[in-house]
N, C-alpha and C. Protein backbone atom coordinates (compact mmCIF):
# COMPACT_ATOMS: atom_id res chain seq x y z
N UNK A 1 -122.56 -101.77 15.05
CA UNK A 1 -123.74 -102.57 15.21
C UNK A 1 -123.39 -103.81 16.03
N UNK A 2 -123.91 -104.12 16.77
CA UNK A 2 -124.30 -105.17 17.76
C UNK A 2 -124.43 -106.41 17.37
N UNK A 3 -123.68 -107.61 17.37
CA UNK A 3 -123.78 -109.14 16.67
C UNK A 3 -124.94 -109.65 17.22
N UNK A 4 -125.36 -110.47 16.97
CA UNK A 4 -126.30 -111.18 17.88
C UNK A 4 -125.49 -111.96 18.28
N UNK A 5 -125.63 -113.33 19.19
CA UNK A 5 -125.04 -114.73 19.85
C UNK A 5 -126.02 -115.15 19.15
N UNK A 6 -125.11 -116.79 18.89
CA UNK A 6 -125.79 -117.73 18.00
C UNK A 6 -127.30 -117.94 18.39
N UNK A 7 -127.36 -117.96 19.69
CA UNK A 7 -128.74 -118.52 20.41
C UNK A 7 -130.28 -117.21 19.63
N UNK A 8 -129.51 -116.08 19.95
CA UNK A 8 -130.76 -115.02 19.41
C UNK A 8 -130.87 -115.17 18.12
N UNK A 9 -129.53 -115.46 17.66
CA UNK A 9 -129.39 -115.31 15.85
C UNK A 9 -131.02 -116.52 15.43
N UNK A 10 -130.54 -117.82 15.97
CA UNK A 10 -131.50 -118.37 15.97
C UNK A 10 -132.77 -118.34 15.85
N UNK A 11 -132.92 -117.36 17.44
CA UNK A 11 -134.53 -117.07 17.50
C UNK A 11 -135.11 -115.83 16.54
N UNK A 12 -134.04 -115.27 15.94
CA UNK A 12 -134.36 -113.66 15.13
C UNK A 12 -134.25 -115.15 13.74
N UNK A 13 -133.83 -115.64 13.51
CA UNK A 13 -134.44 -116.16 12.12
C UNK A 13 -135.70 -116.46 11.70
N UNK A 14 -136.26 -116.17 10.69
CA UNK A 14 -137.46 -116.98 10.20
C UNK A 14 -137.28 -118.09 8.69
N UNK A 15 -136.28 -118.49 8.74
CA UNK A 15 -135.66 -119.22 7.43
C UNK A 15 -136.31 -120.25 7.86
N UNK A 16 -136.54 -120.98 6.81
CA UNK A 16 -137.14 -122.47 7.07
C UNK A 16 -136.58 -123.40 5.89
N UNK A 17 -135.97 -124.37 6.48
CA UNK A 17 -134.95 -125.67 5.15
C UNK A 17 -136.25 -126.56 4.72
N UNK A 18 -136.11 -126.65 3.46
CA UNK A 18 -137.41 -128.09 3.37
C UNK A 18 -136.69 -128.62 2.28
N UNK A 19 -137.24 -130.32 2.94
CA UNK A 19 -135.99 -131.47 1.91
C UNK A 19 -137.22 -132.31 1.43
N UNK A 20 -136.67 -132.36 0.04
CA UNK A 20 -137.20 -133.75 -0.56
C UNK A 20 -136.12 -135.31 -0.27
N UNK A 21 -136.94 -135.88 0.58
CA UNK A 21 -135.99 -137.01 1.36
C UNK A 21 -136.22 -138.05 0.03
N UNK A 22 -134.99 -138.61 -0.05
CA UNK A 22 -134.71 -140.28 -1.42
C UNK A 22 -133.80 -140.54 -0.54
N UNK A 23 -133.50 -141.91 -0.86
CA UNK A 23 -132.58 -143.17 -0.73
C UNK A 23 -131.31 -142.65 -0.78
N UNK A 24 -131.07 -142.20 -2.15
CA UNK A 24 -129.93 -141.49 -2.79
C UNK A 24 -129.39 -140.41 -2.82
N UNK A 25 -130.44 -139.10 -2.60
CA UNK A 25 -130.67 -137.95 -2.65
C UNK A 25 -131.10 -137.19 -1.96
N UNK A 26 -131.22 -136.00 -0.97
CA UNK A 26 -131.87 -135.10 -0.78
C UNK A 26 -131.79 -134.16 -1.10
N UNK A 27 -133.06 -133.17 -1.61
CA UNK A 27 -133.22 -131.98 -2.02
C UNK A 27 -133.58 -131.39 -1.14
N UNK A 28 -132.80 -129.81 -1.72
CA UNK A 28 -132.69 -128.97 0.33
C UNK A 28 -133.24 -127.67 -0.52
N UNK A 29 -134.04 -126.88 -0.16
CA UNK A 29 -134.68 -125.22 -0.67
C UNK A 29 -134.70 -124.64 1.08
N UNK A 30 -134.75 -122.85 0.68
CA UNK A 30 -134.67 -122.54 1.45
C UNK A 30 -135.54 -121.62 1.45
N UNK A 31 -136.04 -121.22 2.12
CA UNK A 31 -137.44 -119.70 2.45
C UNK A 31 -137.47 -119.16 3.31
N UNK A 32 -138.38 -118.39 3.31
CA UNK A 32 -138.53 -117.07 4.45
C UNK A 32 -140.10 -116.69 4.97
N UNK A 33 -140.35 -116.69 5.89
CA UNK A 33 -141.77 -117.32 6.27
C UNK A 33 -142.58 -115.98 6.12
N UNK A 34 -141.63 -114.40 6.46
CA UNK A 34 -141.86 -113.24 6.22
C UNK A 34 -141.91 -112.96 4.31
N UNK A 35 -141.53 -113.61 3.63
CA UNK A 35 -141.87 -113.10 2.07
C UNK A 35 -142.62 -114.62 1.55
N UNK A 36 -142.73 -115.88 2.54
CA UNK A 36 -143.68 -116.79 1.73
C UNK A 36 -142.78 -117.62 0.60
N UNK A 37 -141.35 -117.04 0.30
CA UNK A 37 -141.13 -117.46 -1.04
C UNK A 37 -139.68 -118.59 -0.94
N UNK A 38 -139.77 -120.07 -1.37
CA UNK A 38 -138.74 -120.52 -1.10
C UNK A 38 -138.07 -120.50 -2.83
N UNK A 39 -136.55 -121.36 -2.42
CA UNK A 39 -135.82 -121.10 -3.90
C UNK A 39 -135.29 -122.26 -3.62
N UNK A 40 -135.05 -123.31 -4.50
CA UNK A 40 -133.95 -123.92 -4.25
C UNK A 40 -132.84 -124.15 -3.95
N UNK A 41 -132.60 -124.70 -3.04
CA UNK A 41 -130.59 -124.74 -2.06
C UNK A 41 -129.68 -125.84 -2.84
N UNK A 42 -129.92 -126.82 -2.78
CA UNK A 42 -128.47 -127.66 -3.62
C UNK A 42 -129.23 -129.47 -3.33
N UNK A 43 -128.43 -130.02 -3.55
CA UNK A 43 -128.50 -131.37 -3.10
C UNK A 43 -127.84 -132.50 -2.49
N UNK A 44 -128.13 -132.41 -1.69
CA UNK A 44 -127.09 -133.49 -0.68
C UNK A 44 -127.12 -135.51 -1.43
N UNK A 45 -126.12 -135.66 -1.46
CA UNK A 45 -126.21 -137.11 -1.98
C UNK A 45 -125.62 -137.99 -0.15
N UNK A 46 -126.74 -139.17 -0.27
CA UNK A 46 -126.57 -140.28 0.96
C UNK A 46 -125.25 -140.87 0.34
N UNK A 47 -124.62 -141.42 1.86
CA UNK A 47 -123.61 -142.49 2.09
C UNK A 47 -124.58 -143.62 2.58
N UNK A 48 -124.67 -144.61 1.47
CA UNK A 48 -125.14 -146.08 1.73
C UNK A 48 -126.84 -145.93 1.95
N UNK A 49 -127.13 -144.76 1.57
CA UNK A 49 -128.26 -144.60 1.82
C UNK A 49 -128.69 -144.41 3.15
N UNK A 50 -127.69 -143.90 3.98
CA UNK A 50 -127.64 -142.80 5.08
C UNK A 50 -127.42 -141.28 4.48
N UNK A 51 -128.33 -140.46 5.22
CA UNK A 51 -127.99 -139.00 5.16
C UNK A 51 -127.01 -138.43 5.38
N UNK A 52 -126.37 -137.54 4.80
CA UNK A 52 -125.21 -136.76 5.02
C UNK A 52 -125.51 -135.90 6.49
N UNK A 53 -125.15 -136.51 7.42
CA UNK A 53 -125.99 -135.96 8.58
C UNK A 53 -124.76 -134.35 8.79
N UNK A 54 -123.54 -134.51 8.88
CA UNK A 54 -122.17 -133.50 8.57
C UNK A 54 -122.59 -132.56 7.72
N UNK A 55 -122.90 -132.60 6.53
CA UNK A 55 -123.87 -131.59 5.76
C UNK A 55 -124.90 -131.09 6.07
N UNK A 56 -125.73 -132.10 6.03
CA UNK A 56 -127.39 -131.23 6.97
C UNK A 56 -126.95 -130.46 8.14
N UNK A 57 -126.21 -130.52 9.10
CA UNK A 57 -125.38 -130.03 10.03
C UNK A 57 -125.08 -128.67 9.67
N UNK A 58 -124.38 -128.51 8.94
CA UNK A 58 -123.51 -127.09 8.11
C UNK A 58 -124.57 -126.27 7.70
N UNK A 59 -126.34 -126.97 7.17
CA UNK A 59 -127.12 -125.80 6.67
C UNK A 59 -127.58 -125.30 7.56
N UNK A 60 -127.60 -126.44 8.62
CA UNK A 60 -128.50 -125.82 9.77
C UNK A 60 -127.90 -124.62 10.71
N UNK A 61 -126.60 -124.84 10.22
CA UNK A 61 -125.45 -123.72 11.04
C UNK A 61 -125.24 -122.86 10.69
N UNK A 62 -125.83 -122.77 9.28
CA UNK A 62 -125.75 -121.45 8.28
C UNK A 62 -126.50 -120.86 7.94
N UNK A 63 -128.24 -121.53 8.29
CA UNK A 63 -129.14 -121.30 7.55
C UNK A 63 -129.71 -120.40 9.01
N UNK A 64 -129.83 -121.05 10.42
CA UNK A 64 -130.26 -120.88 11.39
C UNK A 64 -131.69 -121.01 11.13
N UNK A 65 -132.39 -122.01 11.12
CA UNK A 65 -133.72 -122.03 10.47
C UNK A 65 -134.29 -121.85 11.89
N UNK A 66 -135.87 -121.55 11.84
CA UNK A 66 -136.70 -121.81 12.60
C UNK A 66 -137.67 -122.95 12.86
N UNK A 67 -137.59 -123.76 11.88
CA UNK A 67 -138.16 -124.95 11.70
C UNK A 67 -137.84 -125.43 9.94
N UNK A 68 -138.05 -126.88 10.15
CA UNK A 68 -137.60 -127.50 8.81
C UNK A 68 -139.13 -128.01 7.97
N UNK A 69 -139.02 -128.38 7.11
CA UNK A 69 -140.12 -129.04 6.11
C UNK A 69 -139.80 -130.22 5.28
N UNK A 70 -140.69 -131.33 5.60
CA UNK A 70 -140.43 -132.65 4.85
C UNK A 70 -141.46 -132.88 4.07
N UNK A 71 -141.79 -133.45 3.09
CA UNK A 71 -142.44 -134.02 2.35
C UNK A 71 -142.46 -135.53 2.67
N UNK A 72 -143.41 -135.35 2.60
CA UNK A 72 -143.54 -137.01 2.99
C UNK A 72 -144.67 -137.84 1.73
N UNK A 73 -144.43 -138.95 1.19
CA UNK A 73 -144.68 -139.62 0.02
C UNK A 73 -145.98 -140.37 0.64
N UNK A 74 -147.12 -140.49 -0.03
CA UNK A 74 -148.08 -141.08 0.28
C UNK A 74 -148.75 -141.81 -0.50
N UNK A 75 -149.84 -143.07 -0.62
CA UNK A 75 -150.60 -143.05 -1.74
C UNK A 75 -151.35 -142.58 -1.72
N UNK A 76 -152.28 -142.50 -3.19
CA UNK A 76 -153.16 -142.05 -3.18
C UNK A 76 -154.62 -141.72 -2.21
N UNK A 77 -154.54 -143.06 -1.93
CA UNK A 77 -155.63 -143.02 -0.84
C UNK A 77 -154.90 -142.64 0.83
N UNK A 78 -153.86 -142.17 0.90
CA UNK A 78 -152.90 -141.41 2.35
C UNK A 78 -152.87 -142.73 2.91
N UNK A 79 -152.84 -143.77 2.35
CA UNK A 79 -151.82 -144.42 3.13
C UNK A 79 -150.39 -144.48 2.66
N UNK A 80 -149.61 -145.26 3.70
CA UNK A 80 -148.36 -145.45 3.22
C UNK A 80 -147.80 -146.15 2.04
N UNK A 81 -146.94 -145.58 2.13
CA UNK A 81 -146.08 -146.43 0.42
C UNK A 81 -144.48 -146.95 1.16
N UNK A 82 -143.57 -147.45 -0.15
CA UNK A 82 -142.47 -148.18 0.51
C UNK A 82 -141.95 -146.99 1.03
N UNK A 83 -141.56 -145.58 0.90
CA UNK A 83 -140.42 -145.38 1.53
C UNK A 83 -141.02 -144.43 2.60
N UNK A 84 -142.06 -144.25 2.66
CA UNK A 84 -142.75 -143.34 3.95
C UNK A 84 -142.38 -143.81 5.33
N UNK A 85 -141.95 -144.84 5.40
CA UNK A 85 -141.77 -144.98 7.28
C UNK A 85 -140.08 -144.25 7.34
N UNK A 86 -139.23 -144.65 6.16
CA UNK A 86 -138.24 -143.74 6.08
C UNK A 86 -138.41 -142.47 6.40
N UNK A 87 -138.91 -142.17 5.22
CA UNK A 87 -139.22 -140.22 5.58
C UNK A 87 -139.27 -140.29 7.07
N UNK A 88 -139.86 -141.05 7.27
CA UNK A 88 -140.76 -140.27 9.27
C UNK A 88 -139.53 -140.07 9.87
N UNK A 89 -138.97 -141.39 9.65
CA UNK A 89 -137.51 -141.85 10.33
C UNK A 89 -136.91 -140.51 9.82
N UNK A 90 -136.51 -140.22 9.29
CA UNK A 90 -135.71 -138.88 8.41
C UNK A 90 -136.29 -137.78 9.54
N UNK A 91 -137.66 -137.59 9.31
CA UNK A 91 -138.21 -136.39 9.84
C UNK A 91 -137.68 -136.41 11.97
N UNK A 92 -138.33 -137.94 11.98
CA UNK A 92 -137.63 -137.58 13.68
C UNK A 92 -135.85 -137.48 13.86
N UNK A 93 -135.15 -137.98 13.06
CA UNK A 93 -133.94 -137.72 13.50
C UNK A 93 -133.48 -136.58 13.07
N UNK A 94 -134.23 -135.61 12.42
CA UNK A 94 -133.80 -134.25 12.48
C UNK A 94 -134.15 -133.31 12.95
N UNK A 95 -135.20 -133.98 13.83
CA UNK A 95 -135.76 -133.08 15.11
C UNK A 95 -134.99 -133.84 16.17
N UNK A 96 -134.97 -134.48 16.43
CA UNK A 96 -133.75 -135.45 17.31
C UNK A 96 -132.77 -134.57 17.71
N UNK A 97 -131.70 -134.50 16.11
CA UNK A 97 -130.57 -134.10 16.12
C UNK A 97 -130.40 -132.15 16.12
N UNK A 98 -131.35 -131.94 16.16
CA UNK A 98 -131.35 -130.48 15.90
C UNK A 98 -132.27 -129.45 16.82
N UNK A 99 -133.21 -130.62 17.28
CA UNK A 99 -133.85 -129.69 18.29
C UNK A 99 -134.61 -128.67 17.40
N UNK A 100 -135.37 -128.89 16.36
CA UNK A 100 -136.35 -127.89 15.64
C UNK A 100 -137.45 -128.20 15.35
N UNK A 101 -138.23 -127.87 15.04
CA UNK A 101 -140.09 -128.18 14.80
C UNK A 101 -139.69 -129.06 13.49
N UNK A 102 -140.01 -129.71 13.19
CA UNK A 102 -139.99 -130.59 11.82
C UNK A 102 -141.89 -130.79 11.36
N UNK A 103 -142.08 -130.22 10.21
CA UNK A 103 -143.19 -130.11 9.72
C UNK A 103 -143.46 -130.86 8.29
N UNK A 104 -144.21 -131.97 8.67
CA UNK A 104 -144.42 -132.91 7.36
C UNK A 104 -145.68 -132.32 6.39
N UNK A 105 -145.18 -132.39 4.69
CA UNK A 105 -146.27 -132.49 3.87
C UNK A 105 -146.56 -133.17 3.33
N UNK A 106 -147.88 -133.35 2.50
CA UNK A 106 -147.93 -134.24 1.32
C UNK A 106 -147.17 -133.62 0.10
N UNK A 107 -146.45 -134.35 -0.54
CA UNK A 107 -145.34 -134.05 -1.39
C UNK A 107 -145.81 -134.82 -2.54
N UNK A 108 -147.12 -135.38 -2.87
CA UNK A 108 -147.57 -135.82 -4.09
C UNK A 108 -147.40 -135.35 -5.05
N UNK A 109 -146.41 -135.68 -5.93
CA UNK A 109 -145.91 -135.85 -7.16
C UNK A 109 -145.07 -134.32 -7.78
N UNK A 110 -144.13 -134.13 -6.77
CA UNK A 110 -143.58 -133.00 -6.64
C UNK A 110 -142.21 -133.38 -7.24
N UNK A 111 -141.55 -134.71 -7.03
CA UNK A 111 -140.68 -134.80 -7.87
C UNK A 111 -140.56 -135.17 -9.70
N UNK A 112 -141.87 -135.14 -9.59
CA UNK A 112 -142.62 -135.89 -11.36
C UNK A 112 -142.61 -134.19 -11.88
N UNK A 113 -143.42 -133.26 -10.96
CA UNK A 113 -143.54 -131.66 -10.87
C UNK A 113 -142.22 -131.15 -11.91
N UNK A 114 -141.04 -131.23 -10.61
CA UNK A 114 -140.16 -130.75 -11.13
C UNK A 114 -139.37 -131.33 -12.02
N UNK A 115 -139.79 -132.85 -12.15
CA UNK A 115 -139.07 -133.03 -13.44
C UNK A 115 -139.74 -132.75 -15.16
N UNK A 116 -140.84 -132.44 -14.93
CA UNK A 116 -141.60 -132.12 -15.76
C UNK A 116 -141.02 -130.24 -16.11
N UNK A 117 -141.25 -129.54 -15.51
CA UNK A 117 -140.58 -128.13 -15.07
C UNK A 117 -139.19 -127.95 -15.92
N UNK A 118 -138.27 -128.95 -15.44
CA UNK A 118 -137.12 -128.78 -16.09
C UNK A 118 -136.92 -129.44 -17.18
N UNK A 119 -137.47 -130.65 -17.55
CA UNK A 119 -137.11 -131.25 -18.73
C UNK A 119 -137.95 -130.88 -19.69
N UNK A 120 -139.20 -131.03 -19.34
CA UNK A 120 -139.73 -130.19 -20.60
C UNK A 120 -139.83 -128.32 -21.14
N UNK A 121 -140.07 -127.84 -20.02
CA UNK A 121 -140.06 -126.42 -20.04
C UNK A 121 -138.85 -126.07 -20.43
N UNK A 122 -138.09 -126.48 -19.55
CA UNK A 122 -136.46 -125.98 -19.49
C UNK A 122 -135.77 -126.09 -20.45
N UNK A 123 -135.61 -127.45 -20.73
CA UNK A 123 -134.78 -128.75 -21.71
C UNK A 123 -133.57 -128.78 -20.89
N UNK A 124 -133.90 -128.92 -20.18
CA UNK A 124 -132.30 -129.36 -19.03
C UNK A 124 -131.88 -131.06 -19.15
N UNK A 125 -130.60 -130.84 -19.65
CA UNK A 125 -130.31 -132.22 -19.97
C UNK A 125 -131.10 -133.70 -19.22
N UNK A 126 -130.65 -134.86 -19.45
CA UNK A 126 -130.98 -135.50 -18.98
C UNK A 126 -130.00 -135.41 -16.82
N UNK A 127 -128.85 -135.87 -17.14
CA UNK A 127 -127.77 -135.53 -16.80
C UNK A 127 -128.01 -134.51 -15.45
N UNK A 128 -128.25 -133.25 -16.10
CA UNK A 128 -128.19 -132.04 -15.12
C UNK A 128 -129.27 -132.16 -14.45
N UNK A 129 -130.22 -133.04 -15.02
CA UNK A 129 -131.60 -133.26 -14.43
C UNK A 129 -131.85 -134.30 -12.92
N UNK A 130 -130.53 -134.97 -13.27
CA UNK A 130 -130.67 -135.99 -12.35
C UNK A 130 -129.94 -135.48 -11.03
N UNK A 131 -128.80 -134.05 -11.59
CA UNK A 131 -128.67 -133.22 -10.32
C UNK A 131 -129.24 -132.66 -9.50
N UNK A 132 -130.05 -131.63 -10.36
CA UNK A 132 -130.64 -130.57 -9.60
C UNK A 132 -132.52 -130.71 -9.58
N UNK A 133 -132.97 -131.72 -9.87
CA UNK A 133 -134.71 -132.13 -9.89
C UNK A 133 -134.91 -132.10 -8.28
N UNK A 134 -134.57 -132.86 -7.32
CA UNK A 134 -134.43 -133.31 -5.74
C UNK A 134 -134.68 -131.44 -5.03
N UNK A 135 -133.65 -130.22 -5.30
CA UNK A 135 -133.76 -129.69 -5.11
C UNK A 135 -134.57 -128.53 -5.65
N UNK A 136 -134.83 -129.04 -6.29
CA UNK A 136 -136.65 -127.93 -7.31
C UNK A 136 -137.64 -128.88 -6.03
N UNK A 137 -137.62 -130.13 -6.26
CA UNK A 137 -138.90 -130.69 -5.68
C UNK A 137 -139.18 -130.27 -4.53
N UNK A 138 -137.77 -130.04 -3.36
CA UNK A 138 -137.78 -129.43 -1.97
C UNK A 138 -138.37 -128.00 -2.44
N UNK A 139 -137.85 -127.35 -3.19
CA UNK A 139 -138.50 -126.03 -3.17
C UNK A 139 -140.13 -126.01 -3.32
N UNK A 140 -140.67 -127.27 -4.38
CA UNK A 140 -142.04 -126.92 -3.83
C UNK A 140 -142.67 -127.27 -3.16
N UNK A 141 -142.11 -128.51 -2.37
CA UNK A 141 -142.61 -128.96 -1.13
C UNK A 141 -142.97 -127.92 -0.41
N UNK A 142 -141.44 -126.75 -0.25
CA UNK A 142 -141.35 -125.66 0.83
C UNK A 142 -142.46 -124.73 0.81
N UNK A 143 -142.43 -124.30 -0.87
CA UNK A 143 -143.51 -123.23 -1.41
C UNK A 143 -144.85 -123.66 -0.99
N UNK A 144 -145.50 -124.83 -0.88
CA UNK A 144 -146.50 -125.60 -1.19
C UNK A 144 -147.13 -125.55 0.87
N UNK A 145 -146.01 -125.28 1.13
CA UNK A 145 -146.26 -125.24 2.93
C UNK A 145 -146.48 -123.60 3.43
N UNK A 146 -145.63 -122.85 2.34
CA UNK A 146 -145.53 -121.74 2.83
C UNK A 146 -147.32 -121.14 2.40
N UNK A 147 -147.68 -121.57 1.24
CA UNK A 147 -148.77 -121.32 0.79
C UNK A 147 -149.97 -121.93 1.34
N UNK A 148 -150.18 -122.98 2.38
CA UNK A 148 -151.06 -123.14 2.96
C UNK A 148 -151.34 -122.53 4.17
């Protein structure tokens, strides 16, 4: 069988990364635009409250996405809140740095979502909660895009 080169591998993907962007944290899920269905990927922790840009790097090299997904934090009434000009900032430097469609959502209350999901449904420690919540929330950001 025949490899592809990175360049086709690329264009034959339909994977799509979607992050729940924090200060501290990002949550990374991953999907498939052909089954609709994302899952959660892991969580990247910031240096100084810079992105692990070396990591985001590695998914994108592994994942070969076709485009990415951000959530973006709003108020209620769609205006902005404190950390939304971040996100944007987030969202253009990873179309910047990567050269991919970057597609923003409303991500209203997706990290409350999944912490609700795991701590109460689940009973996932406090602890394990503060690991892996970031990357549930990306997953329904992702799900929540794939479904519109």
């Amino acid at each position: 069988m025949a490899k592809l080169d990175p360049l086709a591998a690329k264009f034959a993907s339909n994977a799509y990364l979607g992050f729940d962007f924090g200060n501290k944290k990002i949550g990374v899920a991953v999907g498939y635009a052909d089954t609709g269905i994302a899952s959660p990927l892991l969580t990247i922790r910031s240096i100084n409250q810079v992105p692990d840009w070396n990591r985001i790097g590695q998914l994108i090299a592994e994942w070969q996405p076709t485009g990415l997904v951000v959530g973006i934090s709003l108020q209620a009434d769609g205006s902005d809140n404190v950390i939304t000009p971040r996100m944007q900032k987030f969202c253009r430097q990873l179309n910047g740095r990567y050269n991919l469609p970057v597609h923003q959502i409303d991500e209203a209350l997706t990290t409350f979502a999944a912490k609700q999901m795991l701590y109460d449904d689940l009973k996932v420690s406090a602890a394990k909660l503060w690991e892996v919540q970031d990357q549930l929330a990306a997953q329904l950001i992702l799900q929540s895009w794939f479904d519109q």
